[in-house]
C-alpha atoms as a PDB file:
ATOM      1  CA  UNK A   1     100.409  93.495  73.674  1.00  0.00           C
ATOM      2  CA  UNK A   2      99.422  90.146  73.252  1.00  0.00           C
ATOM      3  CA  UNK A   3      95.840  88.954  74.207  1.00  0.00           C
ATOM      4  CA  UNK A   4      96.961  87.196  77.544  1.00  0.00           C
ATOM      5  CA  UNK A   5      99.002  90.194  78.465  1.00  0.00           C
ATOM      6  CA  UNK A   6      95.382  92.191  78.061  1.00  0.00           C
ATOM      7  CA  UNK A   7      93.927  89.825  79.806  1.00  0.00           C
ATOM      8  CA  UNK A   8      96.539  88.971  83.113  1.00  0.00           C
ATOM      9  CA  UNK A   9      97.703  92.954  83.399  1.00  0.00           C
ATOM     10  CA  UNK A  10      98.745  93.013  87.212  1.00  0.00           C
ATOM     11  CA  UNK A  11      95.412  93.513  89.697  1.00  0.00           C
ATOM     12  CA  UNK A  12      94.660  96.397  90.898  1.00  0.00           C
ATOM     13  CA  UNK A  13      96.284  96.870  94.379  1.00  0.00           C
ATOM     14  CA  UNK A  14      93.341  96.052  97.454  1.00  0.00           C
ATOM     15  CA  UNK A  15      94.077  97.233 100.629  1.00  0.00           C
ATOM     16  CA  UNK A  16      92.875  93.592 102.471  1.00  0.00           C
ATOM     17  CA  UNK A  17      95.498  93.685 105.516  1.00  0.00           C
ATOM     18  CA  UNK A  18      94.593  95.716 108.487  1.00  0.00           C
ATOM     19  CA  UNK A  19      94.308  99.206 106.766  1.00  0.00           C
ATOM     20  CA  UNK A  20      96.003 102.340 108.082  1.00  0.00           C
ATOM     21  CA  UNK A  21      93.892 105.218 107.794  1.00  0.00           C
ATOM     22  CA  UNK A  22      96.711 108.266 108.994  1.00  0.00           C
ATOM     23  CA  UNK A  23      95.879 111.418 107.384  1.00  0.00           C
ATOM     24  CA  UNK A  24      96.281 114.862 109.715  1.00  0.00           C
ATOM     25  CA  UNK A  25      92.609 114.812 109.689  1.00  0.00           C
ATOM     26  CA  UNK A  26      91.647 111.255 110.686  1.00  0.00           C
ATOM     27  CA  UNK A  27      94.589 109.624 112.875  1.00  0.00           C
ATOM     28  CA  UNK A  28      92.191 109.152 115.336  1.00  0.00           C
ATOM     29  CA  UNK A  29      90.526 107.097 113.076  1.00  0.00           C
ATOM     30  CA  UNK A  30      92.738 103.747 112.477  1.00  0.00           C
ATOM     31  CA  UNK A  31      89.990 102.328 114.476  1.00  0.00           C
ATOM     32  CA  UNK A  32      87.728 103.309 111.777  1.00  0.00           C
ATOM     33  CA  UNK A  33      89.647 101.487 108.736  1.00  0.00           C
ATOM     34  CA  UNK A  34      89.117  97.928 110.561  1.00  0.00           C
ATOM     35  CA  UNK A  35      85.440  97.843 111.585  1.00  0.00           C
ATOM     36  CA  UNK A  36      83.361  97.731 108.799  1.00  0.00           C
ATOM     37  CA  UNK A  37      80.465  99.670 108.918  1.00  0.00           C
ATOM     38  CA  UNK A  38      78.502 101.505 111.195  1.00  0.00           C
ATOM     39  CA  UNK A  39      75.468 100.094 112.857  1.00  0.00           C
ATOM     40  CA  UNK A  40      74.361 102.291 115.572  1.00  0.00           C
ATOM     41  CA  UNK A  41      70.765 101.203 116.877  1.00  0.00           C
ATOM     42  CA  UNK A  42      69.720 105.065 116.129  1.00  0.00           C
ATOM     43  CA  UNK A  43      71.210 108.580 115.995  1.00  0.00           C
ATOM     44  CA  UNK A  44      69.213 111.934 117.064  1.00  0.00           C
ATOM     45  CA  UNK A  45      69.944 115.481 116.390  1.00  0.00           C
ATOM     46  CA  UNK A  46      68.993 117.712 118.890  1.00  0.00           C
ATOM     47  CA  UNK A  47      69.770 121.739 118.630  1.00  0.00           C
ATOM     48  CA  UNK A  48      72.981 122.654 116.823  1.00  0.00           C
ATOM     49  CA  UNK A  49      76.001 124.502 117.571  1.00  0.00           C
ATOM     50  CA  UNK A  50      78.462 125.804 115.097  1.00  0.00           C
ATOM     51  CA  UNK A  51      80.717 127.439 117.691  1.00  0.00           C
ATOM     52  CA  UNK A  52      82.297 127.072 121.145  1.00  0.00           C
ATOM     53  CA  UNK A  53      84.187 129.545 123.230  1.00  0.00           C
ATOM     54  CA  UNK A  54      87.208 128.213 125.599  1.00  0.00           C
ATOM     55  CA  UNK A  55      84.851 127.711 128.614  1.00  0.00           C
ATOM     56  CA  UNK A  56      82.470 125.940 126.349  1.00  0.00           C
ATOM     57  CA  UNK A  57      85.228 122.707 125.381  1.00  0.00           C
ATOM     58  CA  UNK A  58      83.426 120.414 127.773  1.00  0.00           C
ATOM     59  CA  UNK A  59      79.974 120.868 126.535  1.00  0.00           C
ATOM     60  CA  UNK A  60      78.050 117.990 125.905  1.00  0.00           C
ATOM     61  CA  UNK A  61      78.034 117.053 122.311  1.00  0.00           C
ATOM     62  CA  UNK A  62      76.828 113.902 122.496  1.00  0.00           C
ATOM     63  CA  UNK A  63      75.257 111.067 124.187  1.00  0.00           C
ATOM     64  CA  UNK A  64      76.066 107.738 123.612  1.00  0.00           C
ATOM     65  CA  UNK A  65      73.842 104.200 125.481  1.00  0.00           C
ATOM     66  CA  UNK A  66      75.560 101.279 125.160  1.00  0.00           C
ATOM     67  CA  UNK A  67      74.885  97.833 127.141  1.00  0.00           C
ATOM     68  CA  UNK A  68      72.003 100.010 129.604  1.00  0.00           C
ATOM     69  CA  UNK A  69      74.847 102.702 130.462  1.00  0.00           C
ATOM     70  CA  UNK A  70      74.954 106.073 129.303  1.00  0.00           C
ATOM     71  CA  UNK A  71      77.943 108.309 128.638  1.00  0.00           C
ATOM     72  CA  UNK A  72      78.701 111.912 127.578  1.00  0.00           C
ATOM     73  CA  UNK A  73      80.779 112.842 124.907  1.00  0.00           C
ATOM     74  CA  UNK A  74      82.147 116.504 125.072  1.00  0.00           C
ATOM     75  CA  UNK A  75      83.454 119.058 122.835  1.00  0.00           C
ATOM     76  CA  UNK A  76      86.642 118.532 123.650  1.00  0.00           C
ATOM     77  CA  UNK A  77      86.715 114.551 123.053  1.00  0.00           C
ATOM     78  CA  UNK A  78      85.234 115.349 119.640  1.00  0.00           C
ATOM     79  CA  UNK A  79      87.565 117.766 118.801  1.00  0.00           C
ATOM     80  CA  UNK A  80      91.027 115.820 120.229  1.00  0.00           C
ATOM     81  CA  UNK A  81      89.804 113.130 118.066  1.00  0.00           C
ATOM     82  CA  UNK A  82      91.430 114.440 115.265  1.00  0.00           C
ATOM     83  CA  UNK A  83      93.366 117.235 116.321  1.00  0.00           C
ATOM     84  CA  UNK A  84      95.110 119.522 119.182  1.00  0.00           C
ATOM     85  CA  UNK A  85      92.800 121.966 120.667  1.00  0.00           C
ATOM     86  CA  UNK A  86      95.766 124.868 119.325  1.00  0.00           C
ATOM     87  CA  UNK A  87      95.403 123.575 115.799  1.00  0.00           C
ATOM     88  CA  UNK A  88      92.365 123.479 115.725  1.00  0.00           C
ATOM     89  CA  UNK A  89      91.628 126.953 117.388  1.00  0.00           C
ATOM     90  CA  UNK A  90      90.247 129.683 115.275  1.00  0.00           C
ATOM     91  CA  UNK A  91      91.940 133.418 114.972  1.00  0.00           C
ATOM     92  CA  UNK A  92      89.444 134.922 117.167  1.00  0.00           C
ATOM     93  CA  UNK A  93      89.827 132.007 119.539  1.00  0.00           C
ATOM     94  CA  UNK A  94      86.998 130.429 119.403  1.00  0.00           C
ATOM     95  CA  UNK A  95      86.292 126.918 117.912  1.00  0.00           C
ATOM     96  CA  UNK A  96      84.536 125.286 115.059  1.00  0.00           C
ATOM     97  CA  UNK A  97      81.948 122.387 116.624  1.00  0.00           C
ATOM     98  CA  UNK A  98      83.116 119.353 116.060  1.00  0.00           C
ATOM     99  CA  UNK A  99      81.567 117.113 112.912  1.00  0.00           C
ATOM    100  CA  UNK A 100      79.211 114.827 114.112  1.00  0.00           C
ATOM    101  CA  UNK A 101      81.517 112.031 112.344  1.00  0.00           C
ATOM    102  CA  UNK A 102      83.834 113.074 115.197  1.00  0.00           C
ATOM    103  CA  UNK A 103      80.586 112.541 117.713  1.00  0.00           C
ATOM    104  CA  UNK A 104      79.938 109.254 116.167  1.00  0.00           C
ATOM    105  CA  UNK A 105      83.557 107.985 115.762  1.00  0.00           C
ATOM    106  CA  UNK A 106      84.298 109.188 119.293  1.00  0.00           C
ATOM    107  CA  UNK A 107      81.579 106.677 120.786  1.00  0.00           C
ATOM    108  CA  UNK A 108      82.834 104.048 118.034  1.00  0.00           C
ATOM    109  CA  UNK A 109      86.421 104.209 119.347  1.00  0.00           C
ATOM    110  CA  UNK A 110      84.306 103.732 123.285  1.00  0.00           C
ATOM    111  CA  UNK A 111      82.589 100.667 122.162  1.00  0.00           C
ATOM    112  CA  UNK A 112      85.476  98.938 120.545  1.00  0.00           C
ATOM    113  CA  UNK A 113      87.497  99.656 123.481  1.00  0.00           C
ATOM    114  CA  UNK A 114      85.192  98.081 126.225  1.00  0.00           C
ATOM    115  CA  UNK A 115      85.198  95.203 123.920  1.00  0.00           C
ATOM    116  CA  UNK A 116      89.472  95.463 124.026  1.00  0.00           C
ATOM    117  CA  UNK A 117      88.469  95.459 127.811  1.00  0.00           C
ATOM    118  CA  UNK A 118      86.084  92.424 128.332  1.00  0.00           C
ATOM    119  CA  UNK A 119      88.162  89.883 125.680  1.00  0.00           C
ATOM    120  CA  UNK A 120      91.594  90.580 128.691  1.00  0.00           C
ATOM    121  CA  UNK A 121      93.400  92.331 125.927  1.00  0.00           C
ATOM    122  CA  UNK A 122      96.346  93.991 127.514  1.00  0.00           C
ATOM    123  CA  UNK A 123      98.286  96.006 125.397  1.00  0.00           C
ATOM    124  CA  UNK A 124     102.339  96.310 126.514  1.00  0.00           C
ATOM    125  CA  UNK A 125     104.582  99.583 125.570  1.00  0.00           C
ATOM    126  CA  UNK A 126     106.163  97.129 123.144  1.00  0.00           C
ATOM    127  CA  UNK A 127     102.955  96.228 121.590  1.00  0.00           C
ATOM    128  CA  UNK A 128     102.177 100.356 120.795  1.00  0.00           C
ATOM    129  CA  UNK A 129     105.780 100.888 119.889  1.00  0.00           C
ATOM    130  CA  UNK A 130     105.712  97.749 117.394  1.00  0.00           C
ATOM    131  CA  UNK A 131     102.445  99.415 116.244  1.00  0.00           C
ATOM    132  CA  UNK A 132     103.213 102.397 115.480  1.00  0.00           C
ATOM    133  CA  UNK A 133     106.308 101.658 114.207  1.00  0.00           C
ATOM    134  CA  UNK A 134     104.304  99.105 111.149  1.00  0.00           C
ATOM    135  CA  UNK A 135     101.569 101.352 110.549  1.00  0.00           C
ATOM    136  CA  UNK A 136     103.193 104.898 111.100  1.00  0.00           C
ATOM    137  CA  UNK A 137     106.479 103.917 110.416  1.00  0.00           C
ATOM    138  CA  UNK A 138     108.032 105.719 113.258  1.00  0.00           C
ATOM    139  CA  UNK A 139     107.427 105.465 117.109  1.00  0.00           C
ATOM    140  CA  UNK A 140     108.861 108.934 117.782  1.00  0.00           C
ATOM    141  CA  UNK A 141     105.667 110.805 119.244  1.00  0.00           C
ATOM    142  CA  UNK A 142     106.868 114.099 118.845  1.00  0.00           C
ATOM    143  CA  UNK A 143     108.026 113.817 115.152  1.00  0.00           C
ATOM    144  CA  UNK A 144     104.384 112.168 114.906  1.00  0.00           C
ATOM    145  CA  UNK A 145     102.629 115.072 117.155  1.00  0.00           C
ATOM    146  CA  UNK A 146     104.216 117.571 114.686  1.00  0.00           C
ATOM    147  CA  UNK A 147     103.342 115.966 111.659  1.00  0.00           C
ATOM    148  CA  UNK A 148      99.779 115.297 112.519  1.00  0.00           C
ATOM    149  CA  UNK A 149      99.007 118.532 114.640  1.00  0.00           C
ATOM    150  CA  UNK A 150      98.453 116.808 118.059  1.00  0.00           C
ATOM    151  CA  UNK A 151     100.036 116.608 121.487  1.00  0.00           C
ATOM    152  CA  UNK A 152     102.431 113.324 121.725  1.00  0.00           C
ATOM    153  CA  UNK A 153      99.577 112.193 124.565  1.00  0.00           C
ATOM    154  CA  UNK A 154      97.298 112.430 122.313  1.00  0.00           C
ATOM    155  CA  UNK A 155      99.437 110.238 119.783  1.00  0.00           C
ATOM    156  CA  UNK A 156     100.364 107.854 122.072  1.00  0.00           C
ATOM    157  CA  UNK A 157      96.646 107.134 122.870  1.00  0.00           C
ATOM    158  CA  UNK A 158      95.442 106.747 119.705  1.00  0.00           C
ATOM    159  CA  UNK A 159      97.775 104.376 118.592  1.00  0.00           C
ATOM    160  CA  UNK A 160      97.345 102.399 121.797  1.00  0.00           C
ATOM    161  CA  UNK A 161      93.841 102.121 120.973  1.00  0.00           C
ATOM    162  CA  UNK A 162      94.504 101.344 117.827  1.00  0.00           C
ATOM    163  CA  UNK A 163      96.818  98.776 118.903  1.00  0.00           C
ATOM    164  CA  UNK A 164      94.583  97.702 120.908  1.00  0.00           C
ATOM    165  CA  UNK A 165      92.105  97.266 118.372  1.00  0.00           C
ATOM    166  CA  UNK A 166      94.252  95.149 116.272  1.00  0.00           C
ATOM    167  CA  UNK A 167      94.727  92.234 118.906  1.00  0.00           C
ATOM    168  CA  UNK A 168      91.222  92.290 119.382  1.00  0.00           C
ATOM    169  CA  UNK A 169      91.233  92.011 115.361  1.00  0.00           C
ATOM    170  CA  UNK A 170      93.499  88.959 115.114  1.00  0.00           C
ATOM    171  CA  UNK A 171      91.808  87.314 118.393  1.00  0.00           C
ATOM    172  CA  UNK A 172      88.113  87.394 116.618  1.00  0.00           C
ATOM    173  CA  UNK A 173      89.687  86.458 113.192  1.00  0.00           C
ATOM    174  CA  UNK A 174      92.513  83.661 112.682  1.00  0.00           C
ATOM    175  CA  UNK A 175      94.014  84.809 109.401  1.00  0.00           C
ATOM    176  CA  UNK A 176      97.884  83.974 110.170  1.00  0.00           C
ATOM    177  CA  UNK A 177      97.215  81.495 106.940  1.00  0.00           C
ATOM    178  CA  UNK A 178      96.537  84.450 104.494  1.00  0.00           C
ATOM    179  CA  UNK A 179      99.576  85.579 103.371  1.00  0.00           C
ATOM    180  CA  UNK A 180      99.518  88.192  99.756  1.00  0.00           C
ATOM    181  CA  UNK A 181     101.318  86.290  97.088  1.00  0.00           C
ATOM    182  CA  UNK A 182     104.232  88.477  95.603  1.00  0.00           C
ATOM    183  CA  UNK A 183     103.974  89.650  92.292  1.00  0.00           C
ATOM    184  CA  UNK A 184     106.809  88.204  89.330  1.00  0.00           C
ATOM    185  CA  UNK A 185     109.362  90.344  89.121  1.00  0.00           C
ATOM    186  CA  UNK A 186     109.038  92.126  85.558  1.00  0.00           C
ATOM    187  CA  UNK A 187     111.983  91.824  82.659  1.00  0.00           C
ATOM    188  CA  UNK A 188     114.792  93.936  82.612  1.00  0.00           C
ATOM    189  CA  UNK A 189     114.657  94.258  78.896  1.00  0.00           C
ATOM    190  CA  UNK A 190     110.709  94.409  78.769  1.00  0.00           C
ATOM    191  CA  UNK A 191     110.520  91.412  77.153  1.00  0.00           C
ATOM    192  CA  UNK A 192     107.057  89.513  78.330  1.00  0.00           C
ATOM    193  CA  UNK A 193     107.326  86.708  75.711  1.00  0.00           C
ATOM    194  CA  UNK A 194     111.101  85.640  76.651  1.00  0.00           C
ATOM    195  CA  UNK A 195     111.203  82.498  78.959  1.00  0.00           C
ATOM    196  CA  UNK A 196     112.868  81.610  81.668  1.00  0.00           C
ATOM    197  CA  UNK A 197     113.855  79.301  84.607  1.00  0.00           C
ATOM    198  CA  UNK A 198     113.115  81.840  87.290  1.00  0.00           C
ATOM    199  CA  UNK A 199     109.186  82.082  85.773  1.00  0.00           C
ATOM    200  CA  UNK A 200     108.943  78.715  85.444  1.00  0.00           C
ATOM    201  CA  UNK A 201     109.336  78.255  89.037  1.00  0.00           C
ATOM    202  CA  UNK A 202     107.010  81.024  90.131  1.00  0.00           C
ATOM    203  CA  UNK A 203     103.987  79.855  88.597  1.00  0.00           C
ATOM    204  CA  UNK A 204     104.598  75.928  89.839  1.00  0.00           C
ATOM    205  CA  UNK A 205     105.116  77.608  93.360  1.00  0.00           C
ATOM    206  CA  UNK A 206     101.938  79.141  93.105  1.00  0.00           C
ATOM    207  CA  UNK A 207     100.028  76.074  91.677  1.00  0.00           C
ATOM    208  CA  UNK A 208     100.942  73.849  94.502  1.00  0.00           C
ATOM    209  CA  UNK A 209      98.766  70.299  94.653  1.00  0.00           C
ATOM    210  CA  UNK A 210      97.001  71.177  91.122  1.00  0.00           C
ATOM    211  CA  UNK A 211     100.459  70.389  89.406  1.00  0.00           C
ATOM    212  CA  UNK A 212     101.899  67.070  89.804  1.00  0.00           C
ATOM    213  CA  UNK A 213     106.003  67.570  89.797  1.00  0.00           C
ATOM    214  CA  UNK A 214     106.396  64.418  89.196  1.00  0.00           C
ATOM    215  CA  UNK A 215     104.606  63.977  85.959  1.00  0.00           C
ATOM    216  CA  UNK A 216     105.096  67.617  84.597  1.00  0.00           C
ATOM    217  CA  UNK A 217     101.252  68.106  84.389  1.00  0.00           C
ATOM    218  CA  UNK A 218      98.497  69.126  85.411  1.00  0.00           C
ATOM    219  CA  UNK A 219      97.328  67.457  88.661  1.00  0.00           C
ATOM    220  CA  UNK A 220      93.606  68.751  88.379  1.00  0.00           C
ATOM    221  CA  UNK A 221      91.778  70.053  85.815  1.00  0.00           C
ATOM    222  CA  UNK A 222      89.134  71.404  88.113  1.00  0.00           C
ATOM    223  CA  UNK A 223      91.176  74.387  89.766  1.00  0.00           C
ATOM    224  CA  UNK A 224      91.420  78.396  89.591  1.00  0.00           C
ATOM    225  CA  UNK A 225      94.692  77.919  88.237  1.00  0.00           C
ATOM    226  CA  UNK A 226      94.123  75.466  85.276  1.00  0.00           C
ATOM    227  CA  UNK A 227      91.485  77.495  84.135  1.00  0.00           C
ATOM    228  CA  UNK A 228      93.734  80.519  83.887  1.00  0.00           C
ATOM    229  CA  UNK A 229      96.654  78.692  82.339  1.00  0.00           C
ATOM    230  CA  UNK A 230      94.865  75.469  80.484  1.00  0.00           C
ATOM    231  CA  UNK A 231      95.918  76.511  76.764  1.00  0.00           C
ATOM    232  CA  UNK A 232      99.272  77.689  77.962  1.00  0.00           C
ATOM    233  CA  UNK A 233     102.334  75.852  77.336  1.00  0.00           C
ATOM    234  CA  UNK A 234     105.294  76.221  80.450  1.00  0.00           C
ATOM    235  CA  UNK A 235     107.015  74.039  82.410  1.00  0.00           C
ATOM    236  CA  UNK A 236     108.816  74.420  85.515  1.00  0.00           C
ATOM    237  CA  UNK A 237     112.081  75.350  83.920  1.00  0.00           C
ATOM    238  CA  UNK A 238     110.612  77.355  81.175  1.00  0.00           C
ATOM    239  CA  UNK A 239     107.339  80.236  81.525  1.00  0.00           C
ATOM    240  CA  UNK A 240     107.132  83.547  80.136  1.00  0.00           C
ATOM    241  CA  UNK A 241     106.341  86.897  82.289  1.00  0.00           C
ATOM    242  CA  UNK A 242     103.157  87.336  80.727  1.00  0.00           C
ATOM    243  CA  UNK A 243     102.016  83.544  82.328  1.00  0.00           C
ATOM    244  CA  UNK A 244     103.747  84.584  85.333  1.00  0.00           C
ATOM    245  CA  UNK A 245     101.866  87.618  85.517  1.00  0.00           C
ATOM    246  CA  UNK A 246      98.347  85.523  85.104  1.00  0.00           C
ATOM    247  CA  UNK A 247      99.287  82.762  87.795  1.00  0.00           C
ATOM    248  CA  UNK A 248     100.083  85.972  90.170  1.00  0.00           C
ATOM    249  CA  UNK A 249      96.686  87.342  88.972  1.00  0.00           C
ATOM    250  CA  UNK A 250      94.935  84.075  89.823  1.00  0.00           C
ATOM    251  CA  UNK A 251      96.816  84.170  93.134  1.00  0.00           C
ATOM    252  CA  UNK A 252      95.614  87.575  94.231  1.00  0.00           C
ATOM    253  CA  UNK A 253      92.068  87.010  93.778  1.00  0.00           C
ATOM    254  CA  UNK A 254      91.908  83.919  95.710  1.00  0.00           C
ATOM    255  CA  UNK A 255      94.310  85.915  98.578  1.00  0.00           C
ATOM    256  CA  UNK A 256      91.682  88.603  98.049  1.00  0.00           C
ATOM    257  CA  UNK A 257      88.631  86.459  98.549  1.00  0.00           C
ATOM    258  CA  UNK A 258      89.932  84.827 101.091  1.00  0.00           C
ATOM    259  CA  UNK A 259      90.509  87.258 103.210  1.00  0.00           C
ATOM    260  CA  UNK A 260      87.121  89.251 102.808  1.00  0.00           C
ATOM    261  CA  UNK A 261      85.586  85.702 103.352  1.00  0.00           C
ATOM    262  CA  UNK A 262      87.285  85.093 106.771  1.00  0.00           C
ATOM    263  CA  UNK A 263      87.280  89.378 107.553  1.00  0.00           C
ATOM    264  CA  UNK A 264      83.428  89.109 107.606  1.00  0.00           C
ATOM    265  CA  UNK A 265      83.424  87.162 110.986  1.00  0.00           C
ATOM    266  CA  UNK A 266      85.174  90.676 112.418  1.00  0.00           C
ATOM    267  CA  UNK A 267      82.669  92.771 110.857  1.00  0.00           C
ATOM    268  CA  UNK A 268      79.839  90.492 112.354  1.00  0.00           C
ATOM    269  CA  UNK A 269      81.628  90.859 115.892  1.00  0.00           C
ATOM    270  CA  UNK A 270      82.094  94.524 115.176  1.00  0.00           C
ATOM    271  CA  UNK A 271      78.461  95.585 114.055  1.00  0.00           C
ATOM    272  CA  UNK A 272      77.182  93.463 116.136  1.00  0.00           C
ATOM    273  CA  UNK A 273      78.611  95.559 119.454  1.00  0.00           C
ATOM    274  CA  UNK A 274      77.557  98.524 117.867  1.00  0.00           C
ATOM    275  CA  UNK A 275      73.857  97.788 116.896  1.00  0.00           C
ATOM    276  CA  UNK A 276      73.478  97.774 120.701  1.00  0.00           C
ATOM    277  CA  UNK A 277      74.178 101.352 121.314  1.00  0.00           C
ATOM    278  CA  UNK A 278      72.677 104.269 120.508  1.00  0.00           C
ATOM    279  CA  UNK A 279      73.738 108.004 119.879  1.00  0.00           C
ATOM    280  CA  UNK A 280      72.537 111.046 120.233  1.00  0.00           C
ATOM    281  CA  UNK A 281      74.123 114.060 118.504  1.00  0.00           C
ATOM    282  CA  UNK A 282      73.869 117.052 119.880  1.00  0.00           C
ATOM    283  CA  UNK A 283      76.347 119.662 118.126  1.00  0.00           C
ATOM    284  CA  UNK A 284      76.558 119.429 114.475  1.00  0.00           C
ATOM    285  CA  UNK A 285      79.358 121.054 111.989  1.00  0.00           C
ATOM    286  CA  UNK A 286      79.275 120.992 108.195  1.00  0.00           C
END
């Protein structure tokens, strides 16, 4: 391997567009990918429970304040965040109390949602069928219910929310600019030092206005790009995989950067919502 091979292998893949975070035990929880982090003004712990009978589902669990208005969060809620009340239902048929993640996500996924509310978000059946469809891959709710042990209500819920959450998302943040570059497609034959047209006219698609066409050159000498590729020799008929491979690194980073740079306005709007309520647990789980 030569040196810039070592030094351009391809970036690690980042998750930086609007993360999907579907696993049976989080679905409820593609909220939870785009917000950042939490910043609940406080969180109590009052007496613990580690089980609840039928009768018992709509026990309060937890409390949650937000903008002088208080609201109960029950057993249940906590619970259907994540699951079915049948899957999650223990031999003896009793359940487990809820995590007090589930508490805290469950008055999350309320705070985000008033804020859906007061920006006039609407959210159409296309909109949740178009969603789930990108980020599930599938809008059939009962494949989806089955998968992910829930009722297709509760499916179709969370992804509205979710939904939901995402045009609240692109309304706080304008990043329809910030589009991943696409990596150079590797050699058939493995060879990384062979050059070619098809390279050559990667990496001067990627440079943009710091190569001048006309002249064959460099048009600055004050760029990400020339410092990548300054004491590398290509032209736009003729580059090698290996420089192809650095441009794309060079590329990446500054998509990368970009995006966390112009992201940070949504976590200031997110955190921001949620340093003004406050939580109080009152039914923990290990």
């Amino acid at each position: 391997m030569t040196e810039l091979e070592k030094k351009t292998s391809a970036p690690a893949k980042k998750s930086v567009s609007m993360p999907v975070c579907i696993t049976a035990s989080v679905i409820a929880l593609v909220l939870g990918g785009v917000i950042g982090h939490f910043a609940f003004g406080s969180a109590g712990m009052a007496n613990s429970k580690t089980m609840f009978t039928e009768k018992e589902l709509d026990t309060v669990v937890g409390t949650m304040t937000y903008e002088g208005k208080s609201e109960s969060i029950t057993a249940r809620e906590a619970i259907e965040a994540t699951t079915s009340l049948d899957a999650a239902k223990n031999d003896d048929g009793n359940y487990n109390a809820p995590s007090a993640d589930s508490v805290l996500s469950v008055a999350r996924n309320k705070v985000l949602a008033q804020a859906v509310e007061k920006e006039g978000i609407t959210i159409s059946d296309d909109d949740v069928k178009s969603y789930a469809e990108s980020t599930l891959g599938s809008s059939d709710y009962k494949t989806l219910a089955t998968q992910y042990s829930m009722t297709e209500d509760q499916v179709k819920n969370l992804v509205k929310q979710s939904a939901g959450v995402k045009k609240l998302h692109d309304k706080i943040v304008d990043a329809s600019n910030l589009v991943a570059p696409s990596a150079p497609t590797a050699p058939a034959d493995g060879d990384t030092a062979a050059a070619s047209a098809d390279y050559g006219k990667y990496i001067i698609d990627l440079l943009g206005d710091e190569w001048d066409a006309s002249k064959g050159d460099w048009a600055k000498t004050d760029g990400v790009y020339f410092a990548a590729l300054k004491n590398e020799n290509f032209s736009a008929d003729s580059a090698t995989y290996a420089q192809a491979q650095a441009a794309y690194y060079v590329a990446y980073q500054k998509y990368s950067t970009e995006y966390t740079n112009v992201n940070a306005k949504w976590t200031e709007y997110v955190n921001e919502r949620l340093s003004k309520a406050s939580i109080q647990v009152n039914s923990l789980a290990s």
